[in-house]
C-alpha atoms as a PDB file:
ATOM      1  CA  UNK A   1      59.488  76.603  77.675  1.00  0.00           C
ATOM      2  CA  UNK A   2      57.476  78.568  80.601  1.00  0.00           C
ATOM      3  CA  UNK A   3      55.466  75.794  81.341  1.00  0.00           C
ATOM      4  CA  UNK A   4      57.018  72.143  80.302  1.00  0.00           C
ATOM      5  CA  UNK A   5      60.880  72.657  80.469  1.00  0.00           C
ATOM      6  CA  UNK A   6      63.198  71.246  83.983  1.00  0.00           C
ATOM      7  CA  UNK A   7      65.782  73.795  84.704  1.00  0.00           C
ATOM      8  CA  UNK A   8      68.195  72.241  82.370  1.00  0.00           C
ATOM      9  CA  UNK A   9      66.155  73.053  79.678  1.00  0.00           C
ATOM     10  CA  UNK A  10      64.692  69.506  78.331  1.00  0.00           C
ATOM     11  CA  UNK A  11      60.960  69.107  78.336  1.00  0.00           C
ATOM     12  CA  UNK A  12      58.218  67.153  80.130  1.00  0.00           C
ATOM     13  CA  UNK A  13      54.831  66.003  79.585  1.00  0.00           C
ATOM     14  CA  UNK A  14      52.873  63.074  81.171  1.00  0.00           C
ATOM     15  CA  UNK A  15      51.104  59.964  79.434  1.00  0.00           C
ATOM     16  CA  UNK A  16      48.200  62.105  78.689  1.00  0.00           C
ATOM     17  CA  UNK A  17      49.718  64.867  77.269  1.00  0.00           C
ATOM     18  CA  UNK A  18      51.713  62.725  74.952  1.00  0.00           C
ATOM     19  CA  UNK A  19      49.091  60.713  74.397  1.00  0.00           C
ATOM     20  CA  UNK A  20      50.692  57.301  74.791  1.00  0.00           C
ATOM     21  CA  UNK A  21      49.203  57.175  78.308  1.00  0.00           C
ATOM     22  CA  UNK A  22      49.677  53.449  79.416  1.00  0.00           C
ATOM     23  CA  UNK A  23      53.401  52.656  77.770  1.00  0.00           C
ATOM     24  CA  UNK A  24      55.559  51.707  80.669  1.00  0.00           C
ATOM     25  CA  UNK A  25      57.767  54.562  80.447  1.00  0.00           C
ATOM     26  CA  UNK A  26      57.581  56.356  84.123  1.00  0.00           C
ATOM     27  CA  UNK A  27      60.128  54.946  86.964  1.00  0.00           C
ATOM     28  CA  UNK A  28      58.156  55.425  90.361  1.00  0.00           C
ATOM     29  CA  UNK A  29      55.828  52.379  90.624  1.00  0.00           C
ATOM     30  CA  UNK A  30      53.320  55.034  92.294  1.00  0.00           C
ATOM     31  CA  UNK A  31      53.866  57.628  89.834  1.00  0.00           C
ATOM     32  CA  UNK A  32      50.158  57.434  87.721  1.00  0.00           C
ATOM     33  CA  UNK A  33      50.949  56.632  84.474  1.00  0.00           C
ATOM     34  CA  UNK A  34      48.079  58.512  83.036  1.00  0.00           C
ATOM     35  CA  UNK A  35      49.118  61.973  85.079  1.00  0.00           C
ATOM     36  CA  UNK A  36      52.424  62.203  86.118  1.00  0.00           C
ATOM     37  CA  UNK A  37      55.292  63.350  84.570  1.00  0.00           C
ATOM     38  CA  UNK A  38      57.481  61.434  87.240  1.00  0.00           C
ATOM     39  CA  UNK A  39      60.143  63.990  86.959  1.00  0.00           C
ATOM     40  CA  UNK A  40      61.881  62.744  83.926  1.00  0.00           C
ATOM     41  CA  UNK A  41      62.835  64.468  80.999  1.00  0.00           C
ATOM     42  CA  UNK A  42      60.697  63.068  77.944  1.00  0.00           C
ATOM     43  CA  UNK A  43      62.254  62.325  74.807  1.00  0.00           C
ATOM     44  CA  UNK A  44      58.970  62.607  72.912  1.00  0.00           C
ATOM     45  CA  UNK A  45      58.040  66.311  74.208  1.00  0.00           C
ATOM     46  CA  UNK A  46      61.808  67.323  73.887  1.00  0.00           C
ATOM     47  CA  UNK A  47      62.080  66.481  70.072  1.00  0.00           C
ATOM     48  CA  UNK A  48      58.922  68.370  69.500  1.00  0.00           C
ATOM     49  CA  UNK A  49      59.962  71.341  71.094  1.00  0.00           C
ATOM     50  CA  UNK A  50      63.214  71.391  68.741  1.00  0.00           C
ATOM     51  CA  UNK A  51      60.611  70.383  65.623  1.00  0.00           C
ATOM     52  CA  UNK A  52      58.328  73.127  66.432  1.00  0.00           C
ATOM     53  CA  UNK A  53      61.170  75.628  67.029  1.00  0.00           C
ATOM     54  CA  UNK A  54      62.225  74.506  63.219  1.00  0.00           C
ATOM     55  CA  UNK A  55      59.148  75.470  61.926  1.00  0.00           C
ATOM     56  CA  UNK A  56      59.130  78.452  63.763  1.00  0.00           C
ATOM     57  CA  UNK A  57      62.603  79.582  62.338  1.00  0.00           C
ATOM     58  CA  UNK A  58      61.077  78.288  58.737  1.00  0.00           C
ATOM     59  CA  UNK A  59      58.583  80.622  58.773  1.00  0.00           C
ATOM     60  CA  UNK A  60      60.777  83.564  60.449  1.00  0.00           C
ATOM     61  CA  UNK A  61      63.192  83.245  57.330  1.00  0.00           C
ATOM     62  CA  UNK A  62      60.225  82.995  54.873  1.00  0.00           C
ATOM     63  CA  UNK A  63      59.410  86.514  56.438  1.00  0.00           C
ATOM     64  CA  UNK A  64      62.391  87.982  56.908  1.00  0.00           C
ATOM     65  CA  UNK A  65      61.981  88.290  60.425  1.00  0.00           C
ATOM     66  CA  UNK A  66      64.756  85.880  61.835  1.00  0.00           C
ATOM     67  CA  UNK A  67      66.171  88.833  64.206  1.00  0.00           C
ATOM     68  CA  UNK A  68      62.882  88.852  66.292  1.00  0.00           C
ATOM     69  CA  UNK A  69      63.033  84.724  67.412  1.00  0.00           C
ATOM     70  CA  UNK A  70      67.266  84.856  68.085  1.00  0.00           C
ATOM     71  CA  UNK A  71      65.966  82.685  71.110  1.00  0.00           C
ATOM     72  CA  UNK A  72      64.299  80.635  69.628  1.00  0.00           C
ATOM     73  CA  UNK A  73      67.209  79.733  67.299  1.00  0.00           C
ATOM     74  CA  UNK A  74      69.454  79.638  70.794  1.00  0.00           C
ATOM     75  CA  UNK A  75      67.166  77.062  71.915  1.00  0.00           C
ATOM     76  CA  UNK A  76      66.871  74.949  68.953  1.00  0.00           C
ATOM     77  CA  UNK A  77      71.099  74.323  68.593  1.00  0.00           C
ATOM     78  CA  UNK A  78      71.229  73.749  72.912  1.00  0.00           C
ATOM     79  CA  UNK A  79      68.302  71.501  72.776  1.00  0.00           C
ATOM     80  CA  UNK A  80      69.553  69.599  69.780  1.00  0.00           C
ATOM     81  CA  UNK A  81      73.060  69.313  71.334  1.00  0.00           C
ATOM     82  CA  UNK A  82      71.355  68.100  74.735  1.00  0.00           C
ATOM     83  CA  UNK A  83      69.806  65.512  73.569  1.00  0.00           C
ATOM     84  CA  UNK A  84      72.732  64.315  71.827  1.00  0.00           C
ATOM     85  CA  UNK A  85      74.428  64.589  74.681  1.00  0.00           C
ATOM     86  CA  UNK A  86      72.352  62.913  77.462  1.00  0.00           C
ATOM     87  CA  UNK A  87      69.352  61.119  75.723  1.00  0.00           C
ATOM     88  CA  UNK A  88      71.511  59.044  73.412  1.00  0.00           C
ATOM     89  CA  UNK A  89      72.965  55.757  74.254  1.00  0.00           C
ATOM     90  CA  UNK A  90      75.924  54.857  72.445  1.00  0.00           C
ATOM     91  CA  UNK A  91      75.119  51.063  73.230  1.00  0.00           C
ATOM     92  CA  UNK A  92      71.651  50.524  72.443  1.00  0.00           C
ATOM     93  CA  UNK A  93      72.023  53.104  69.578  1.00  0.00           C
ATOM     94  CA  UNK A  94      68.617  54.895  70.505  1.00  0.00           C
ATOM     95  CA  UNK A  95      67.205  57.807  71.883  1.00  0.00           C
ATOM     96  CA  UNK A  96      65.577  57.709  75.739  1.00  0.00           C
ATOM     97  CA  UNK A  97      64.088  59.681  78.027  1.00  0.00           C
ATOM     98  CA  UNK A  98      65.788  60.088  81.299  1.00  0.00           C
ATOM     99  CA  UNK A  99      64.552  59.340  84.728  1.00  0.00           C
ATOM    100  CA  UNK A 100      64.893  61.269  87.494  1.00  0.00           C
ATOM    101  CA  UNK A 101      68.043  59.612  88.880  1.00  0.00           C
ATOM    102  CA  UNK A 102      69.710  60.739  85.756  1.00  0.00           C
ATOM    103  CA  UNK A 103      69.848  57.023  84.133  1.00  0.00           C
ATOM    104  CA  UNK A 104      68.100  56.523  80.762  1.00  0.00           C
ATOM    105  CA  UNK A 105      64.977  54.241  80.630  1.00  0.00           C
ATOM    106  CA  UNK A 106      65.548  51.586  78.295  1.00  0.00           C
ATOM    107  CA  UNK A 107      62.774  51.944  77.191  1.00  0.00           C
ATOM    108  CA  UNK A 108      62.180  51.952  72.927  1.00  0.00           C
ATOM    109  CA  UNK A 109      59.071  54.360  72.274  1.00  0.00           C
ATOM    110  CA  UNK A 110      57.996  54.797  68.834  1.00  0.00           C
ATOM    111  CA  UNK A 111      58.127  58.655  70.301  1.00  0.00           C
ATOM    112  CA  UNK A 112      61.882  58.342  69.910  1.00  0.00           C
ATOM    113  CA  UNK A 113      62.043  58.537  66.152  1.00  0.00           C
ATOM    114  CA  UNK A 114      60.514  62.527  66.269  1.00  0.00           C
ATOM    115  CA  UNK A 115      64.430  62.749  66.098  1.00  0.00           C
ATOM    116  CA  UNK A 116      64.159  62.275  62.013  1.00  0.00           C
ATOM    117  CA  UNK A 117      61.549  65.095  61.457  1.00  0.00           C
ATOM    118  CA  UNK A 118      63.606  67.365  64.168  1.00  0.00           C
ATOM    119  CA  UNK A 119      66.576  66.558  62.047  1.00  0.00           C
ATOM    120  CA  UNK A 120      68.694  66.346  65.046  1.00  0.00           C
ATOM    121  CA  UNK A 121      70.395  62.679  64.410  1.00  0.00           C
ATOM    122  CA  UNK A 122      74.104  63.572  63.491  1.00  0.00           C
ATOM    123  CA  UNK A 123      74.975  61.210  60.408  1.00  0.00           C
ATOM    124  CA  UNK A 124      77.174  59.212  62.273  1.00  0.00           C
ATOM    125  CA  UNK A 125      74.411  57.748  64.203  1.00  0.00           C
ATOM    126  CA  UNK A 126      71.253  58.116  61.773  1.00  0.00           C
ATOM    127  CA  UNK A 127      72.099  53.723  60.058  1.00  0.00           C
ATOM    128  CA  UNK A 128      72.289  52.528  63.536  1.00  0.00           C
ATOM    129  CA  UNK A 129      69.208  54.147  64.479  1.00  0.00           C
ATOM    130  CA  UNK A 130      67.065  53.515  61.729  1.00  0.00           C
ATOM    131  CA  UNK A 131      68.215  49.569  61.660  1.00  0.00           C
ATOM    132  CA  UNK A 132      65.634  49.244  65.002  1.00  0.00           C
ATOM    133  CA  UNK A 133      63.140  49.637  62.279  1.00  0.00           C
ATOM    134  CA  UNK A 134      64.752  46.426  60.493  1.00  0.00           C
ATOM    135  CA  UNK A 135      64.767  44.646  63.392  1.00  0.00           C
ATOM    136  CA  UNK A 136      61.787  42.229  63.543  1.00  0.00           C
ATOM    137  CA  UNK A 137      62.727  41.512  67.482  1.00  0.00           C
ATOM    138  CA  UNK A 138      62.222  45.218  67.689  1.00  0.00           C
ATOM    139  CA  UNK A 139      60.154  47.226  65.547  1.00  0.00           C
ATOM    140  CA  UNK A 140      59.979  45.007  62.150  1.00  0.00           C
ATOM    141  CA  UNK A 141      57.053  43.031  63.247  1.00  0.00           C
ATOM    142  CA  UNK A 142      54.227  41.553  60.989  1.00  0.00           C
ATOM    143  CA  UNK A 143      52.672  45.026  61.195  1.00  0.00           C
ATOM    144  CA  UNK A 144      54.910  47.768  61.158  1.00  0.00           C
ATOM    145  CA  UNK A 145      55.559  49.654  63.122  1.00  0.00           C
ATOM    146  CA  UNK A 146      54.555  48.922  66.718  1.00  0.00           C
ATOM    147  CA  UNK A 147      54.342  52.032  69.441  1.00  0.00           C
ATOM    148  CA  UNK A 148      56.688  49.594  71.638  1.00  0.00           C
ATOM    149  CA  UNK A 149      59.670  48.056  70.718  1.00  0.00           C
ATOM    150  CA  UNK A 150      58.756  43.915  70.620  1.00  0.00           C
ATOM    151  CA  UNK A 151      61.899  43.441  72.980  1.00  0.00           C
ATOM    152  CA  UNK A 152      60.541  44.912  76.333  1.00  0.00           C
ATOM    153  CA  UNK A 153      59.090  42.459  78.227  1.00  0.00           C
ATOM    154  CA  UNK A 154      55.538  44.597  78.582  1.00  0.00           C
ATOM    155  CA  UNK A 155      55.071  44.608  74.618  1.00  0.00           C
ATOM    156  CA  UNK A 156      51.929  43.268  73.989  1.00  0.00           C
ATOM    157  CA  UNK A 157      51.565  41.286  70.398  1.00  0.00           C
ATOM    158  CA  UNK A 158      47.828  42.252  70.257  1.00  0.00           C
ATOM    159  CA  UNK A 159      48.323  45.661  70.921  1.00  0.00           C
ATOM    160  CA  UNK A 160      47.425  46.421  74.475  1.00  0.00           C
ATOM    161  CA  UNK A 161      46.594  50.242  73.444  1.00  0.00           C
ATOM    162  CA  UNK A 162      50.099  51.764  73.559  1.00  0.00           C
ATOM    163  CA  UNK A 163      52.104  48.420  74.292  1.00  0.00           C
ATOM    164  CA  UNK A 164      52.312  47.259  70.957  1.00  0.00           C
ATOM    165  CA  UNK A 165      49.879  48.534  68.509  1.00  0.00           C
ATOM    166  CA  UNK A 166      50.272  50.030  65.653  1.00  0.00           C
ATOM    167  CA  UNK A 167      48.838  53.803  64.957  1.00  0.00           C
ATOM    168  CA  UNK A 168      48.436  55.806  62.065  1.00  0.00           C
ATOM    169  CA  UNK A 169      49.440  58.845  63.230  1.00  0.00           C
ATOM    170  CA  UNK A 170      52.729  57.558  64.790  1.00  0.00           C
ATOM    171  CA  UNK A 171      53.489  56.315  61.785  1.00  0.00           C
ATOM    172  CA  UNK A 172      52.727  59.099  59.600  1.00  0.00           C
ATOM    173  CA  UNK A 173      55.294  60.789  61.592  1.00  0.00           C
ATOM    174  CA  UNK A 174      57.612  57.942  61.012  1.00  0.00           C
ATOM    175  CA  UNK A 175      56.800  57.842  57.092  1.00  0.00           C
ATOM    176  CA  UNK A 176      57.636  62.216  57.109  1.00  0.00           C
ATOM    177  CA  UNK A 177      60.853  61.497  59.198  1.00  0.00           C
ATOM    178  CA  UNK A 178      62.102  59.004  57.507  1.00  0.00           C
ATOM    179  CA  UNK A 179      61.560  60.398  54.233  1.00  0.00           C
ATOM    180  CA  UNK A 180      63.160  63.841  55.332  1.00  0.00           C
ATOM    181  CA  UNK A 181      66.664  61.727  56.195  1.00  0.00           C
ATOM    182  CA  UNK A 182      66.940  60.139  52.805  1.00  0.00           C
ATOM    183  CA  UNK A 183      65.545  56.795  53.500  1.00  0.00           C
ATOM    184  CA  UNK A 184      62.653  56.806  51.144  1.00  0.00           C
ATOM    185  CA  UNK A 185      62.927  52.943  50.219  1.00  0.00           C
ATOM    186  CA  UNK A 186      62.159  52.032  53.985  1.00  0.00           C
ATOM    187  CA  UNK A 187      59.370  54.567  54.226  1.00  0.00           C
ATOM    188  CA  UNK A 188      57.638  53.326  50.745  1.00  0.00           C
ATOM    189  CA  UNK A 189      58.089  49.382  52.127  1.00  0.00           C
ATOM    190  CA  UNK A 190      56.458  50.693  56.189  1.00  0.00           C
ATOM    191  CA  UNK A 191      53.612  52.079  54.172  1.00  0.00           C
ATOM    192  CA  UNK A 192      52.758  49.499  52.065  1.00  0.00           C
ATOM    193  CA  UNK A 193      52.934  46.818  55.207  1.00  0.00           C
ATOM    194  CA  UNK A 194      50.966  49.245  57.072  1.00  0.00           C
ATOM    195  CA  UNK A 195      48.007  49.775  54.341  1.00  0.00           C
ATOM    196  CA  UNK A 196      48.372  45.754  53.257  1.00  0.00           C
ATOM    197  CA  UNK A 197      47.294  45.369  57.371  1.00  0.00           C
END
């Protein structure tokens, strides 16, 4: 919070320090994609925040010491309310991260789906955002499940590092997120594409 959040609260990082440091996900053309954080609020580093903040309140209950973290149990419900509020687009049914000029980006990250393992998605929402993973002009492609979604036009078929290929780590975090909303069947069928590759 003392170090990544914009006044409103939602978080920033930079390609580096979300690791996916050459997806085309920062607005200035002379913002460097490695190092800036392009003043936008990143849907990635957001979601973790509230994920993290979970844990934290896990292990405060396990404890009985929830009285002690009463902000960090303020911050989860305003964060997770936030990003309902102004990273969601109704439309596209996915979450973004917002530029600077207060538009959203467009732009489908696989870092979008640390929603499921936040456990933010209200249930109105969670079919329509978990069909993008269906979707083989999206995310549904030979390999599951691509770090870019396969309709931007910089998605990159063979991979291109963070354009389009496929990591194990992103989708672990996938596989967990998916599983903790229910939707086991898709999970077991990711997995199996993903080891079969």
């Amino acid at each position: 919070r003392a170090y990544r959040s914009w006044p409103d609260g939602l978080y920033w990082t930079s390609g580096w320090g979300c690791g996916m440091d050459n997806q085309p996900r920062l607005q200035s053309p002379e913002a460097h994609v490695n190092f800036s954080h392009d003043h936008m609020v990143w849907i990635d580093a957001t979601l973790q925040a509230i994920l993290a903040g979970r844990q934290l309140l896990a292990m405060a209950e396990a404890l009985g010491r929830q009285e002690e973290i009463a902000d960090i149990a303020a911050e989860v419900a305003r964060l997770t309310e936030q990003v309902n509020a102004v990273l969601w687009d109704e439309a596209a049914a996915f979450y973004f991260d917002r530029w600077r000029d207060g538009t959203l980006s467009g732009v489908k990250s696989i870092g979008a789906y640390w929603a499921l393992l936040a456990g933010i998605v209200p249930p109105g929402r969670l079919a329509r955002f978990v069909d993008h993973l269906r979707n083989p002009a999206e995310f549904a492609r030979p390999h599951r499940v691509p770090t870019l979604s396969a309709d931007h036009p910089l998605y990159d078929p063979e991979g291109d590092y963070w354009r389009g290929s496929i990591w194990a780590p992103t989708n672990y975090m996938l596989l967990k997120g998916l599983s903790a909303v229910g939707e086991e069947h898709l999970a077991y069928e990711i997995a199996l594409n993903h080891l079969e590759n």
